[in-house]
C-alpha atoms as a PDB file:
ATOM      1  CA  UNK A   1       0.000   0.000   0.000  1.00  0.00           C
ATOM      2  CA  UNK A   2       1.261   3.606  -0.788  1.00  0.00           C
ATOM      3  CA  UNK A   3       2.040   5.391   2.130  1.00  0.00           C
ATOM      4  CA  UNK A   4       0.129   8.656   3.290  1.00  0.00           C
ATOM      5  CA  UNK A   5       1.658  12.258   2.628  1.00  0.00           C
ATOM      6  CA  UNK A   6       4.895  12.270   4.862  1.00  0.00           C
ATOM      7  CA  UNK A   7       4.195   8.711   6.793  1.00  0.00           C
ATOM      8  CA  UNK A   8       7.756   7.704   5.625  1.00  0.00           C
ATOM      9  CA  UNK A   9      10.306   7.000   8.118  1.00  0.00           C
ATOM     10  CA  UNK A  10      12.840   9.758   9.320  1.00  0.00           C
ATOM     11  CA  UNK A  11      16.715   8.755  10.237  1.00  0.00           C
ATOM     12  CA  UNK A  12      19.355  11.758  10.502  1.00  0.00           C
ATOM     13  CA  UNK A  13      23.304  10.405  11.337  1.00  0.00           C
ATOM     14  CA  UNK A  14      24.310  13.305  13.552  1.00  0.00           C
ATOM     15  CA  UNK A  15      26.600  13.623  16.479  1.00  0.00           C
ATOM     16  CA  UNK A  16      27.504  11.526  19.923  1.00  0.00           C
ATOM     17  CA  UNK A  17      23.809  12.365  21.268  1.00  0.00           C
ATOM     18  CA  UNK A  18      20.521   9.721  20.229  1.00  0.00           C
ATOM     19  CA  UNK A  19      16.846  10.810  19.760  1.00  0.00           C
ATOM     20  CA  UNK A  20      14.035   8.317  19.311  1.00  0.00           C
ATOM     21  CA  UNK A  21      11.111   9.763  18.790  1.00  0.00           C
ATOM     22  CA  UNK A  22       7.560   7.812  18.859  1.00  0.00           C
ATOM     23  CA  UNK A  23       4.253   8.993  17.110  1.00  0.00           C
ATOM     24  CA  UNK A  24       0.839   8.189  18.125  1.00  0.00           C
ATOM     25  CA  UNK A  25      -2.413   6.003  17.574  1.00  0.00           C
ATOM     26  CA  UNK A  26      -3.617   5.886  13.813  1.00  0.00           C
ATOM     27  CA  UNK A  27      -1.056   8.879  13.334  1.00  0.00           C
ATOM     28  CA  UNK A  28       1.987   8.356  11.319  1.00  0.00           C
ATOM     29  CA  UNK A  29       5.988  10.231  11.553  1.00  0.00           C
ATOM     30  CA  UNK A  30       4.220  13.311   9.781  1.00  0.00           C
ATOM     31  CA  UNK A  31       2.835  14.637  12.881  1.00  0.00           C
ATOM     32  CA  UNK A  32       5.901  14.563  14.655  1.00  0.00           C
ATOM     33  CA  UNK A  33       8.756  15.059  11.932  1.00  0.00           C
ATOM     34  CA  UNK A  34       9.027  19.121  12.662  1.00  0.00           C
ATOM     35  CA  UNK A  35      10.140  17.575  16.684  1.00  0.00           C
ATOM     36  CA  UNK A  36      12.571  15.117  14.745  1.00  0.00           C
ATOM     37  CA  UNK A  37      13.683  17.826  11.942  1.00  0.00           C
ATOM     38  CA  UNK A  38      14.263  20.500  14.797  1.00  0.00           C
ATOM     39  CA  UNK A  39      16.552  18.227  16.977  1.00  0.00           C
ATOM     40  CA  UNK A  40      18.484  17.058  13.513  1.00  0.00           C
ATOM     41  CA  UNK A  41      19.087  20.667  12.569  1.00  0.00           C
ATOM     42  CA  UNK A  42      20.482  20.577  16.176  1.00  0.00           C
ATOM     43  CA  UNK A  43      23.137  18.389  14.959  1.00  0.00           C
ATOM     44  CA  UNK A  44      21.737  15.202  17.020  1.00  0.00           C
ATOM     45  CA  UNK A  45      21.530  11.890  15.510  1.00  0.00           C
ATOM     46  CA  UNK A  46      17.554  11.188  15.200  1.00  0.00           C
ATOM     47  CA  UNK A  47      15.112   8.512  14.463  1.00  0.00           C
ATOM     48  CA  UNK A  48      11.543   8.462  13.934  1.00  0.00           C
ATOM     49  CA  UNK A  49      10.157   5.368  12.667  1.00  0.00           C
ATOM     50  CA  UNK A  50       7.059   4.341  11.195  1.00  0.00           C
ATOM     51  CA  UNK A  51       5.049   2.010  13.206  1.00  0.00           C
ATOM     52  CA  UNK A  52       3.526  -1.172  11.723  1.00  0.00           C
ATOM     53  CA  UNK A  53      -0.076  -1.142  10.203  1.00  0.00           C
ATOM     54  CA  UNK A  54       0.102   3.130  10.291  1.00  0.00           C
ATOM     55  CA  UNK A  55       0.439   5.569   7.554  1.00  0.00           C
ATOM     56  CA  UNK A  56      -1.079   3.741   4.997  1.00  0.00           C
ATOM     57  CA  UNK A  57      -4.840   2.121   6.190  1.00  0.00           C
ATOM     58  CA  UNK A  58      -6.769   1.420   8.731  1.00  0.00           C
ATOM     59  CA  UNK A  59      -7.340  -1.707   7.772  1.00  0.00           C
ATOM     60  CA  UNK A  60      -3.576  -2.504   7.861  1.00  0.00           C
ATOM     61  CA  UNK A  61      -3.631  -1.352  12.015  1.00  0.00           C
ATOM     62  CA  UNK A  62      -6.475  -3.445  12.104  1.00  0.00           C
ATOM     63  CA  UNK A  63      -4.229  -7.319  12.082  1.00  0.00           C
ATOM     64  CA  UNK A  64      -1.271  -5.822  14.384  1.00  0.00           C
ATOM     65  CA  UNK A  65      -0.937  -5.051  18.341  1.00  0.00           C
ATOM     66  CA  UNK A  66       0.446  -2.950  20.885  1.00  0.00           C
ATOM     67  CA  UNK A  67       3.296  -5.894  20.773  1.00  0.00           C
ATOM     68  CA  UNK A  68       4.173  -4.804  17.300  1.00  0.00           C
ATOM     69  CA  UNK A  69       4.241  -0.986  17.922  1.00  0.00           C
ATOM     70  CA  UNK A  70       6.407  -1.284  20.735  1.00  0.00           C
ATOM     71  CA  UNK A  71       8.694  -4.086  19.094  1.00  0.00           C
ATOM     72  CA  UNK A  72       9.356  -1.695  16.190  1.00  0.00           C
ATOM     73  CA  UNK A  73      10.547   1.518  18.796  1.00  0.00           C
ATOM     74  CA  UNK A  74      12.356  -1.146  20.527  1.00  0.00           C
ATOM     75  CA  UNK A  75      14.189  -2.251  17.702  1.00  0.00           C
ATOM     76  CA  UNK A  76      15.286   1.941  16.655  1.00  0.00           C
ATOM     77  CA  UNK A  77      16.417   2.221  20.482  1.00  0.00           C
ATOM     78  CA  UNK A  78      18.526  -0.552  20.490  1.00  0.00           C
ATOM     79  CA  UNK A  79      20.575   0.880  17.414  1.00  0.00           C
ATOM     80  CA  UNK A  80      20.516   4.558  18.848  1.00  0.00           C
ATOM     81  CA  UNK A  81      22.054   2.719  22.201  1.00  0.00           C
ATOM     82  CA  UNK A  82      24.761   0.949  20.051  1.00  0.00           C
ATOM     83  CA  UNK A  83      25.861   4.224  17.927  1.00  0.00           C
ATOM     84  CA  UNK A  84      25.361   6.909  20.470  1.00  0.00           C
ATOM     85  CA  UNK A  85      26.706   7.894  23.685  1.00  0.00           C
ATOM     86  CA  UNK A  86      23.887   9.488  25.173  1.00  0.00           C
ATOM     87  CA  UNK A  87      19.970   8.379  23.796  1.00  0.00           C
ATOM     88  CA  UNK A  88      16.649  10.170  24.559  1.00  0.00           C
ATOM     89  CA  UNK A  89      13.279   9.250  23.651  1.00  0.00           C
ATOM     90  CA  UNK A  90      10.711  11.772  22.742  1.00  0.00           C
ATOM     91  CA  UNK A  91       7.031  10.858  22.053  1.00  0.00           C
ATOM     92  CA  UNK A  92       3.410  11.999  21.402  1.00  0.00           C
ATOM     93  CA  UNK A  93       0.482  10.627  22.849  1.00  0.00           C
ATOM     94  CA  UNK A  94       0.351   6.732  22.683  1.00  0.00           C
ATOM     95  CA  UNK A  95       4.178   7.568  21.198  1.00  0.00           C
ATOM     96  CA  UNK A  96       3.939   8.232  25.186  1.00  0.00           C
ATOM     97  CA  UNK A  97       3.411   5.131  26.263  1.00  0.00           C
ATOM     98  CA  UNK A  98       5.478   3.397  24.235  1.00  0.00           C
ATOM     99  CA  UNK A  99       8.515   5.798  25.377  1.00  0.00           C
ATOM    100  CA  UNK A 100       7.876   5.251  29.293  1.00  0.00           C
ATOM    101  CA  UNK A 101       7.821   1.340  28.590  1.00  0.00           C
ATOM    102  CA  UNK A 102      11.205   1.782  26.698  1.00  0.00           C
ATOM    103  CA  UNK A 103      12.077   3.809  30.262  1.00  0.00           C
ATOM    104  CA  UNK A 104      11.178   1.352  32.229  1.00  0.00           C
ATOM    105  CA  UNK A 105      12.535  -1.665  30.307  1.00  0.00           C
ATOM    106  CA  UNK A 106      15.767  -0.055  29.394  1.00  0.00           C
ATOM    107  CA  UNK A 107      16.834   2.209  32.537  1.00  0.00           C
ATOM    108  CA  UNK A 108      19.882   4.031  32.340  1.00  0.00           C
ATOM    109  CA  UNK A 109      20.718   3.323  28.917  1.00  0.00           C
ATOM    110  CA  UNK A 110      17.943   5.897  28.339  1.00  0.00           C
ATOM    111  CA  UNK A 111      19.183   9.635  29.517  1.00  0.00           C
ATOM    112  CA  UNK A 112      15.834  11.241  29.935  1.00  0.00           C
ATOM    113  CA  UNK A 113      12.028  11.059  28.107  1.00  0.00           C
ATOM    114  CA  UNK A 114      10.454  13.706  26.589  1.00  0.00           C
ATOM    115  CA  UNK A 115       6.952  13.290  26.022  1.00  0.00           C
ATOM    116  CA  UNK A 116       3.999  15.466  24.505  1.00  0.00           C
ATOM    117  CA  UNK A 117       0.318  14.727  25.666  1.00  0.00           C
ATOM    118  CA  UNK A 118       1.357  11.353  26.841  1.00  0.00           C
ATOM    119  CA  UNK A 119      -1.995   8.599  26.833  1.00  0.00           C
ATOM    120  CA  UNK A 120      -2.013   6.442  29.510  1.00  0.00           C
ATOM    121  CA  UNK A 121      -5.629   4.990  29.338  1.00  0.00           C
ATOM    122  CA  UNK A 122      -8.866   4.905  27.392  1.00  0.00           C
ATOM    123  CA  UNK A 123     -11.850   7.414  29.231  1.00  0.00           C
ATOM    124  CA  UNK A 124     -14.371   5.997  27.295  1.00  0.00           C
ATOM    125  CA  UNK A 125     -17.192   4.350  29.255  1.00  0.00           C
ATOM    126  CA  UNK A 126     -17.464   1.486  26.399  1.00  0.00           C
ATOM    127  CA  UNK A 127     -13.884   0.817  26.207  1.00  0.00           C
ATOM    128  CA  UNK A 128     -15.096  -2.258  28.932  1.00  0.00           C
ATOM    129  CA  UNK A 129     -17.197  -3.780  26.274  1.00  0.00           C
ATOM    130  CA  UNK A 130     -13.987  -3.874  23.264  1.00  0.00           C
ATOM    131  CA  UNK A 131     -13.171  -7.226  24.123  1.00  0.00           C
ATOM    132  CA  UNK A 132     -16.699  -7.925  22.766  1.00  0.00           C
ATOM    133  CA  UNK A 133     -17.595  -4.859  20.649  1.00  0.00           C
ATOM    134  CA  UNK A 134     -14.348  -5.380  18.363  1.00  0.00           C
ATOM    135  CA  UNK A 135     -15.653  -8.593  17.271  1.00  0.00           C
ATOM    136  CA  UNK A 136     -19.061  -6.827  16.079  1.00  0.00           C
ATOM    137  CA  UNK A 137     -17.835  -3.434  15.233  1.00  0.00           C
ATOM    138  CA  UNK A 138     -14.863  -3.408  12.448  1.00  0.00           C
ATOM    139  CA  UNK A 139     -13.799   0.303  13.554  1.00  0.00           C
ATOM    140  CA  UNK A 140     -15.295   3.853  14.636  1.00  0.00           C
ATOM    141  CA  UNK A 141     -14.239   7.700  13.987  1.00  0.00           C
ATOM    142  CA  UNK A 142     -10.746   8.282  13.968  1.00  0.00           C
ATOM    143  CA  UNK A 143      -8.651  11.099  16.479  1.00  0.00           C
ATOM    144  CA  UNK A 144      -6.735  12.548  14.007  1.00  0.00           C
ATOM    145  CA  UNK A 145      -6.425  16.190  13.591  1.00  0.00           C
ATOM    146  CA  UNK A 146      -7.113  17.624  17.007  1.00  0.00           C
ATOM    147  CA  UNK A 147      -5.230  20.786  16.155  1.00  0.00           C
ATOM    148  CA  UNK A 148      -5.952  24.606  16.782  1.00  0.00           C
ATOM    149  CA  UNK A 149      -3.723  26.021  14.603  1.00  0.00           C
ATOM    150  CA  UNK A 150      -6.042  27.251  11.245  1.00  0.00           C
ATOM    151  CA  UNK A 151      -4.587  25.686   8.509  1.00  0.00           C
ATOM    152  CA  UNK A 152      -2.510  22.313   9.878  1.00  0.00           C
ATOM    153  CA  UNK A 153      -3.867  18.982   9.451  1.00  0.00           C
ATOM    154  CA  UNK A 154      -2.181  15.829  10.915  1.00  0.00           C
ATOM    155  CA  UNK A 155      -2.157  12.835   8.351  1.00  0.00           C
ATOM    156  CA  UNK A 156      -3.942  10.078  10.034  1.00  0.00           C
ATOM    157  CA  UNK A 157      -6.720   7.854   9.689  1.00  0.00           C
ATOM    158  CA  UNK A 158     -10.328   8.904   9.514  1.00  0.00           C
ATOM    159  CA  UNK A 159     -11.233   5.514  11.758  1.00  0.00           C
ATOM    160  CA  UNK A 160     -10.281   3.526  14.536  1.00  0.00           C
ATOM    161  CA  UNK A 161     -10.069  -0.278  14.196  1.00  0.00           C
ATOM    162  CA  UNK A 162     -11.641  -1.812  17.034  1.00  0.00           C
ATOM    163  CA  UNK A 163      -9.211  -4.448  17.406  1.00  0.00           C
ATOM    164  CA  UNK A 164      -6.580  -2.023  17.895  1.00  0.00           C
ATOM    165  CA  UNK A 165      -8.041   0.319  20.108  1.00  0.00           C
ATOM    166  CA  UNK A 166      -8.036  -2.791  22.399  1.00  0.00           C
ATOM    167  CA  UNK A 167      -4.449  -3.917  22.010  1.00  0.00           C
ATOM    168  CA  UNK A 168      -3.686   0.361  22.745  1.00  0.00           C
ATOM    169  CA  UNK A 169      -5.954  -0.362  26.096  1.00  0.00           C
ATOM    170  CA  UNK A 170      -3.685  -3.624  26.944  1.00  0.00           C
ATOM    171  CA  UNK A 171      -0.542  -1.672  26.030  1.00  0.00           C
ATOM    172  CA  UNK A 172      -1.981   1.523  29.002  1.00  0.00           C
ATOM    173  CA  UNK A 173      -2.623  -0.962  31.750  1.00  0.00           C
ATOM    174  CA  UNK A 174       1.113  -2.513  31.160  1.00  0.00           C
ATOM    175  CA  UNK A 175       3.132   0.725  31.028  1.00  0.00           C
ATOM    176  CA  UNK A 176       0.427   1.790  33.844  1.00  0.00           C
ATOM    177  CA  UNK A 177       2.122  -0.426  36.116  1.00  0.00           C
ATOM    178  CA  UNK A 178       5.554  -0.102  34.995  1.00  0.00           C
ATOM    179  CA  UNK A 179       5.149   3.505  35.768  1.00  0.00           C
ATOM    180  CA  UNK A 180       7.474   3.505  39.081  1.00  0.00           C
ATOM    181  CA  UNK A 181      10.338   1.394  37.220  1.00  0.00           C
ATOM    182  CA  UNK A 182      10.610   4.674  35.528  1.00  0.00           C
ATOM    183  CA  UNK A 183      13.302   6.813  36.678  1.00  0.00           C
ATOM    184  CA  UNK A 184      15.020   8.477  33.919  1.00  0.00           C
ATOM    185  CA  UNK A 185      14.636  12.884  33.856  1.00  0.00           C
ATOM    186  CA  UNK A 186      11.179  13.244  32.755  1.00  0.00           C
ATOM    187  CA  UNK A 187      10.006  16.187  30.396  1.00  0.00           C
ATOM    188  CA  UNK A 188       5.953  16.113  29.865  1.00  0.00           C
ATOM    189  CA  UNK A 189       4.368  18.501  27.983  1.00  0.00           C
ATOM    190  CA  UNK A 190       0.617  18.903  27.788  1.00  0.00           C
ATOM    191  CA  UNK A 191      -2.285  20.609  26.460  1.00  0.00           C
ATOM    192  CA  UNK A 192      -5.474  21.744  29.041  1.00  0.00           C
ATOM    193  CA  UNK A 193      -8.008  22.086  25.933  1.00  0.00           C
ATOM    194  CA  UNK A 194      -6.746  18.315  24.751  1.00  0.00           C
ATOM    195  CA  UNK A 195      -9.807  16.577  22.951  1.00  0.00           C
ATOM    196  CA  UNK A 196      -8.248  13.662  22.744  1.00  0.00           C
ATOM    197  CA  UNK A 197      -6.187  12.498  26.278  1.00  0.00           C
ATOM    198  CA  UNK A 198      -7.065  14.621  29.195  1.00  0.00           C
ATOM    199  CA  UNK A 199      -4.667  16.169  31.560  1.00  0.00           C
ATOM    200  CA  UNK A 200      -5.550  13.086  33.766  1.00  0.00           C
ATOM    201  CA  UNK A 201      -3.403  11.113  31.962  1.00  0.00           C
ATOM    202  CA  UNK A 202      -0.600  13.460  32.447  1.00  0.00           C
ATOM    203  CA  UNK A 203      -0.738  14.009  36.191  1.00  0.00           C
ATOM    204  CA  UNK A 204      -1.343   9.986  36.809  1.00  0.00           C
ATOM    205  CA  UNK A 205       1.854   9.519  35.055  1.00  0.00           C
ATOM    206  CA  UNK A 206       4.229  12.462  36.796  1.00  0.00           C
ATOM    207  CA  UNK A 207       2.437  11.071  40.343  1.00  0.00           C
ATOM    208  CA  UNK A 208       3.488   7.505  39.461  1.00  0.00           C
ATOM    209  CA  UNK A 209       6.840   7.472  38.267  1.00  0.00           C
ATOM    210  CA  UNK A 210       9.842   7.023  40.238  1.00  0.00           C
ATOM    211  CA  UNK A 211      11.744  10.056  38.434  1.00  0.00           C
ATOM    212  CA  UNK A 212      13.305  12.706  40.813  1.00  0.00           C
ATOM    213  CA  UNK A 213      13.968  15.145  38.173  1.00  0.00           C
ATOM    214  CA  UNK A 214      10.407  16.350  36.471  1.00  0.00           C
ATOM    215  CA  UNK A 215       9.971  19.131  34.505  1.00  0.00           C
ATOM    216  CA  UNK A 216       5.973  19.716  33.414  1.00  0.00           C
ATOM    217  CA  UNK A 217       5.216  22.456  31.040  1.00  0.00           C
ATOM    218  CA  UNK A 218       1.846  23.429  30.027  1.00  0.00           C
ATOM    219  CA  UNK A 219       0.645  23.815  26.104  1.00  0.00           C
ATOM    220  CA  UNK A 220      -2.302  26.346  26.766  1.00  0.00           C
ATOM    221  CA  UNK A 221      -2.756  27.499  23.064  1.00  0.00           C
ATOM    222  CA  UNK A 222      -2.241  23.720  21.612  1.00  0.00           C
ATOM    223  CA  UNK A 223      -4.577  20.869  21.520  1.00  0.00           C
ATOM    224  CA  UNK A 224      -3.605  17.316  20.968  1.00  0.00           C
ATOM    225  CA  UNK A 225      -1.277  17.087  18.019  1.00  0.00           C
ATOM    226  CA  UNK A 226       0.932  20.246  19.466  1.00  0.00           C
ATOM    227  CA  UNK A 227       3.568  19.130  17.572  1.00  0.00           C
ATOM    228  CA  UNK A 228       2.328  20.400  14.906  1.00  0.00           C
ATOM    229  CA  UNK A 229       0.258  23.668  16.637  1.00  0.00           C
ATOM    230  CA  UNK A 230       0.785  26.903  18.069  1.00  0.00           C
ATOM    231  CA  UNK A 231       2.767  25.809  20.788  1.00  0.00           C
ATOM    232  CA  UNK A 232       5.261  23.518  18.414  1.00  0.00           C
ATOM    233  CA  UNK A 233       8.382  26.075  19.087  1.00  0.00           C
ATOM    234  CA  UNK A 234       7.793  26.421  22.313  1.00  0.00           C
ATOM    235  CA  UNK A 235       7.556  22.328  22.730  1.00  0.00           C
ATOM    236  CA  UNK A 236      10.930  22.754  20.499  1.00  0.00           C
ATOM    237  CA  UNK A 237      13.049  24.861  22.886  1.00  0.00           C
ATOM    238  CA  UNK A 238      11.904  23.257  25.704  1.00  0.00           C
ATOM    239  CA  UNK A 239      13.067  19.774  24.672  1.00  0.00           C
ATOM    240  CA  UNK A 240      16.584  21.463  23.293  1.00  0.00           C
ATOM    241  CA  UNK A 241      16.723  22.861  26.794  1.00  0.00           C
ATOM    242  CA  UNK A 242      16.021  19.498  28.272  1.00  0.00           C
ATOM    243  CA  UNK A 243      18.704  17.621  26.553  1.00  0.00           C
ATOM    244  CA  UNK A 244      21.401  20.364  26.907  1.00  0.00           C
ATOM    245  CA  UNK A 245      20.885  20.184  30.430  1.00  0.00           C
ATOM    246  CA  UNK A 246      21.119  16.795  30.829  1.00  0.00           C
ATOM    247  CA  UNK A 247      24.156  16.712  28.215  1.00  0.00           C
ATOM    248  CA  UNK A 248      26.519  19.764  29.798  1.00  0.00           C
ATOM    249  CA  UNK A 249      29.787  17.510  30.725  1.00  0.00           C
ATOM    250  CA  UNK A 250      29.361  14.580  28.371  1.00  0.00           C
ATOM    251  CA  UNK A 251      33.167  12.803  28.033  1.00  0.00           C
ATOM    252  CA  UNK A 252      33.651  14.576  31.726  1.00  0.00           C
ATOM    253  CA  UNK A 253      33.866  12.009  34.758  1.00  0.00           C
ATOM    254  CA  UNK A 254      30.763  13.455  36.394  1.00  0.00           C
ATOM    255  CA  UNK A 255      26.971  13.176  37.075  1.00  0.00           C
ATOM    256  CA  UNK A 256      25.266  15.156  34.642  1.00  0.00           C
ATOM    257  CA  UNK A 257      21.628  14.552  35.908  1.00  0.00           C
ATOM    258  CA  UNK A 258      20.419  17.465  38.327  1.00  0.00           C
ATOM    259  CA  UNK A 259      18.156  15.978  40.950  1.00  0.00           C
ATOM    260  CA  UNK A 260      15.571  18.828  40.900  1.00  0.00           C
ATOM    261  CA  UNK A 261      12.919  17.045  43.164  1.00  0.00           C
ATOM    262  CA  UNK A 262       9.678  16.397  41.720  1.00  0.00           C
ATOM    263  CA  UNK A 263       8.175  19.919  42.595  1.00  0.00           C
ATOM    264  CA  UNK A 264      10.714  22.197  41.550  1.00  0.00           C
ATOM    265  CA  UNK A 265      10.577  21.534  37.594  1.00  0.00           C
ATOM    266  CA  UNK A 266       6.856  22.261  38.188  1.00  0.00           C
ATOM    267  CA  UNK A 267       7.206  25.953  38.978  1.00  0.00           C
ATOM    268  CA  UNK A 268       6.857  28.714  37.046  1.00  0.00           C
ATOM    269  CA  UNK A 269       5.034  25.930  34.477  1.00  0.00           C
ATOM    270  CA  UNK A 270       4.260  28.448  31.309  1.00  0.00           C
ATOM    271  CA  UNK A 271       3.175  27.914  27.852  1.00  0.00           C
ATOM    272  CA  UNK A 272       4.718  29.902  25.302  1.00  0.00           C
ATOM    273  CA  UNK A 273       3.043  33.514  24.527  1.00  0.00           C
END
């Protein structure tokens, strides 16, 4: 199948530092590949891949599972880890997820997550009946596109396949409980007018992981796709500041992680503008 408009894969060979970063549910690279272009201008080495059964259609997301998604970021990790010194892992939404299981699977190996709207479960009341309703119902309306910004438009499917939708529940209620393994510096980033993942899902996962350095930034002019709305500089700079910080001695014989305490990355929480 041809692949939508800019679901390709990204890979940039840059410097000593590693970036993985993750898109989201029924999404594709496109609505993350300004994040991945901005930290490749940066001179890091980068990789955004494609996850299976996405950017083509929905029927192809249909016949894989959340064991699939996550094998496939897995996989890009595991190379960054081999070529780079230092590896972060930025993601979006169920991109998230998939970047705090890496976290808590991987430990140190990972310097510190990045994450934008992270999901960590599925609100809807019905999402109790998908172990039935997938077998009955084929799919429903897609997510894509939650964006203020006049003009952008994420490239992702117009519907959901049910079958999916409950692997993606599965894959919440395992990185749910992984949540304290999780210790790495933790950047989240997230919208309060998200139509898609609530703040909920945000403050469940900076109360449950084990992290000591947190930094939590609010997107108040973005909805869910901010990677690709208003606030998409300011998500940008943020990260660049993120991995400087956690980067400022590499090749020196010292502890470059700054043990902030939970609270203090939380004050003075802005968007940008």
């Amino acid at each position: 199948m041809p692949l939508l408009p800019g679901a390709e894969p990204f890979r940039h060979d840059g410097g000593e530092i590693g970036v993985l970063v993750c898109h989201g549910f029924t999404g594709s690279p496109q609505s993350v590949r300004p994040w991945a272009d901005h930290l490749a201008a940066r001179g890091l080495t980068v990789s955004l891949p494609l996850l299976p059964g996405h950017g083509t259609r929905w029927q192809d997301l249909a016949v894989t599972g959340w064991q699939d998604w996550y094998a496939e970021v897995d996989r890009e990790l595991r190379s960054l880890i081999r070529r780079c010194e230092r590896v972060f892992v930025c993601g979006l939404s169920m991109g998230g997820a998939l970047a705090l299981r890496l976290a808590a699977q991987h430990g140190a190996a990972i310097s510190g997550l990045a994450l934008v709207n992270p999901a960590n479960r599925i609100h809807d009341p019905l999402a109790v009946a998908l172990p039935v309703l997938r077998h009955l119902v084929p799919s429903v309306k897609g997510i894509a596109s939650d964006i203020a910004k006049p003009g952008a438009q994420e490239s992702g499917y117009d519907r959901m396949p049910l079958h999916a939708v409950h692997s993606m529940r599965r894959l919440y209620r395992v990185v749910d409980a992984e949540l304290p393994q999780v210790t790495q510096p933790l950047l989240v980033m997230h919208s309060p007018q998200d139509h898609v993942v609530p703040p909920a899902d945000s403050e469940r996962i900076l109360s449950q992981v084990s992290s000591r350095d947190v930094t939590e930034r609010l997107l108040e002019r973005s909805f869910h796709v901010a990677t690709l709305d208003h606030d998409a500089e300011f998500i940008f700079e943020e990260t660049d500041t993120f991995i400087t910080r956690l980067t400022a001695g590499m090749g020196e014989d010292t502890d470059t992680r700054t043990d902030l305490g939970k609270g203090s990355g939380k004050e003075g929480a802005a968007a940008s503008g």
